[in-house]
Protein backbone atom coordinates (compact mmCIF):
# COMPACT_ATOMS: atom_id res chain seq x y z
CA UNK A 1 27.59 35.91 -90.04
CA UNK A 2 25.66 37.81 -87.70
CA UNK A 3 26.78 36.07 -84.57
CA UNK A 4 30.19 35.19 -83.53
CA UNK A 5 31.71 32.35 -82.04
CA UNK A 6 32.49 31.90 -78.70
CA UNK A 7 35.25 30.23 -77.26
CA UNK A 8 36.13 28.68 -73.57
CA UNK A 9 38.82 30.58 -71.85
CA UNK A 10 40.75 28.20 -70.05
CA UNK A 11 40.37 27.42 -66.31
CA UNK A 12 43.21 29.10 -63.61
CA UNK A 13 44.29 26.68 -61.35
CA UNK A 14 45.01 28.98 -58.69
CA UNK A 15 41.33 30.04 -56.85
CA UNK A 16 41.18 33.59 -57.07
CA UNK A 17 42.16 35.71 -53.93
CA UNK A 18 40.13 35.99 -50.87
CA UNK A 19 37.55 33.02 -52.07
CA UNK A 20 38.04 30.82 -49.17
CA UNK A 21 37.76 33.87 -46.84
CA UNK A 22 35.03 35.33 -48.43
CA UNK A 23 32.69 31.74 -48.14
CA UNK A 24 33.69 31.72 -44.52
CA UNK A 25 32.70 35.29 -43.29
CA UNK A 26 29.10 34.88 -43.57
CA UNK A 27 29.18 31.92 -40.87
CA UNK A 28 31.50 33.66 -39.01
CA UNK A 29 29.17 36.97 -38.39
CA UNK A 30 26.52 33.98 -37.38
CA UNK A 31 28.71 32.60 -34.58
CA UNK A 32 29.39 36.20 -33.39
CA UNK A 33 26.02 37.31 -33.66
CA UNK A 34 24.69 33.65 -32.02
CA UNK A 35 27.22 34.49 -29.33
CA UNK A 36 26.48 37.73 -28.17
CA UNK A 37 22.78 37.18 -28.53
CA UNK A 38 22.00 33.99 -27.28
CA UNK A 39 25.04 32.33 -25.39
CA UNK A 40 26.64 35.45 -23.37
CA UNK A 41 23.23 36.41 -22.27
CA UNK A 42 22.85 32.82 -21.10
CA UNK A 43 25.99 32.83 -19.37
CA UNK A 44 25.21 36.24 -17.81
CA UNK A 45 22.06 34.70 -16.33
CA UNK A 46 23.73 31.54 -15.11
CA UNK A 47 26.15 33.00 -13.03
CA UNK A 48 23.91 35.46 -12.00
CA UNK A 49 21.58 32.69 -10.37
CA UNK A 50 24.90 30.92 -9.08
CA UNK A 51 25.38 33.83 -6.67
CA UNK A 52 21.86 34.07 -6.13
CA UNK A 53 21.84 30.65 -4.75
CA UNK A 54 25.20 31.16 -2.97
CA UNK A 55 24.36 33.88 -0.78
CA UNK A 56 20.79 32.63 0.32
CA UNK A 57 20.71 32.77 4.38
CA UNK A 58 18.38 32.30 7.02
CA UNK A 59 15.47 34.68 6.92
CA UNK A 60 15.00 35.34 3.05
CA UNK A 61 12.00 34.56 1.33
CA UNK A 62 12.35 32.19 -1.58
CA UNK A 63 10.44 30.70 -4.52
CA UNK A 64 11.05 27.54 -5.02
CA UNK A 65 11.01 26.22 -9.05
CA UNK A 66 7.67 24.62 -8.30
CA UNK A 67 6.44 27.87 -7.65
CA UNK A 68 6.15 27.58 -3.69
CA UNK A 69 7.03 30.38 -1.41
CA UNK A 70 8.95 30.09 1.98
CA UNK A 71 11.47 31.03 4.12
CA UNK A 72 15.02 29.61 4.76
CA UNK A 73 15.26 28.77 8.17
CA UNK A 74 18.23 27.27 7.95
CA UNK A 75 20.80 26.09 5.10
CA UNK A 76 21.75 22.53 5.98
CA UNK A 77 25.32 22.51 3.21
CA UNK A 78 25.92 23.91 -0.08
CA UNK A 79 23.30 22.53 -2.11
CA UNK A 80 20.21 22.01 0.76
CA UNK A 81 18.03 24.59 2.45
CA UNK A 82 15.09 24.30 5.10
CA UNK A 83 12.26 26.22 4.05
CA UNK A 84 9.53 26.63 6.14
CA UNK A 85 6.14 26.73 3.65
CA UNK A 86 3.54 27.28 6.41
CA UNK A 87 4.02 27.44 9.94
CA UNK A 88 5.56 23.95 11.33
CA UNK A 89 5.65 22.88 7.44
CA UNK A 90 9.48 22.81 6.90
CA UNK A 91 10.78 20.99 3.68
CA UNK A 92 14.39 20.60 2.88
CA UNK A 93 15.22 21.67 -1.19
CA UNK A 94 17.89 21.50 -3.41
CA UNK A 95 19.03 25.70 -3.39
CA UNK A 96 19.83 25.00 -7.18
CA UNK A 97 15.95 24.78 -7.55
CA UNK A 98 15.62 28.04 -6.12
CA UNK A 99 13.87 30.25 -8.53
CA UNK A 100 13.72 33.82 -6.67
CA UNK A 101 14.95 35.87 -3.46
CA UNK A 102 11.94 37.87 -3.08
CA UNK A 103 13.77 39.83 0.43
CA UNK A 104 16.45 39.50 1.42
CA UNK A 105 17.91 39.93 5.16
CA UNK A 106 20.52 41.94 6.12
CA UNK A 107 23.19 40.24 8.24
CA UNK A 108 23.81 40.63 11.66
CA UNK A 109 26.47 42.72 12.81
CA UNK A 110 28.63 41.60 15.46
CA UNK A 111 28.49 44.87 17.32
CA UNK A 112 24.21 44.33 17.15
CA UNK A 113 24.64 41.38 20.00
CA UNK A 114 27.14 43.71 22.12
CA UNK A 115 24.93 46.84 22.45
CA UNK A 116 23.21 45.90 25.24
């Protein structure tokens, strides 16, 4: 006979080392990669609008998210602003709509009022 027979070698019931770990590391280089592409970024930009929004003061010229430019002429609390659109055309918006500062103004120094 030409060919030979082949048997079954029996099945280990122990899984063979590192076969648990080695299904899992695939989806965890996803997460990391997903993280540091996608969600830190995110996060980055976030907080950088946060501050954005924190700082805005009387003077700066903003674009609003409907795409409207102004300036702040006065920040009513935390989360309103008056922005003047056109002269004597003041509207009151949310500062977390707030899409850009395009200038910013420099704060007055205490020492500017006592020159004189």
């Amino acid at each position: 006979m030409l060919i030979s027979p082949a048997f079954a070698q029996a099945a280990g019931d122990a899984a063979p080392a590192g076969g648990m770990l080695v299904q899992l590391l695939p989806f965890v280089v996803l997460i990391g990669i997903f993280y540091f592409l996608l969600i830190r970024p995110q996060q980055k930009r976030a907080k950088e609008h946060r501050e954005m929004v924190n700082n805005v003061r009387r003077g700066d010229v903003v674009v609003t998210a409907g795409g409207l430019i102004g300036k702040v002429t006065k920040v009513v609390d935390d989360s309103e602003a008056e922005v003047e659109l056109a002269e004597g055309v003041r509207v009151r918006v949310v500062k977390a709509t707030l899409a850009d500062v395009r200038s910013k103004t420099e704060p007055a120094s205490p020492k500017a009022s006592n020159d004189k």
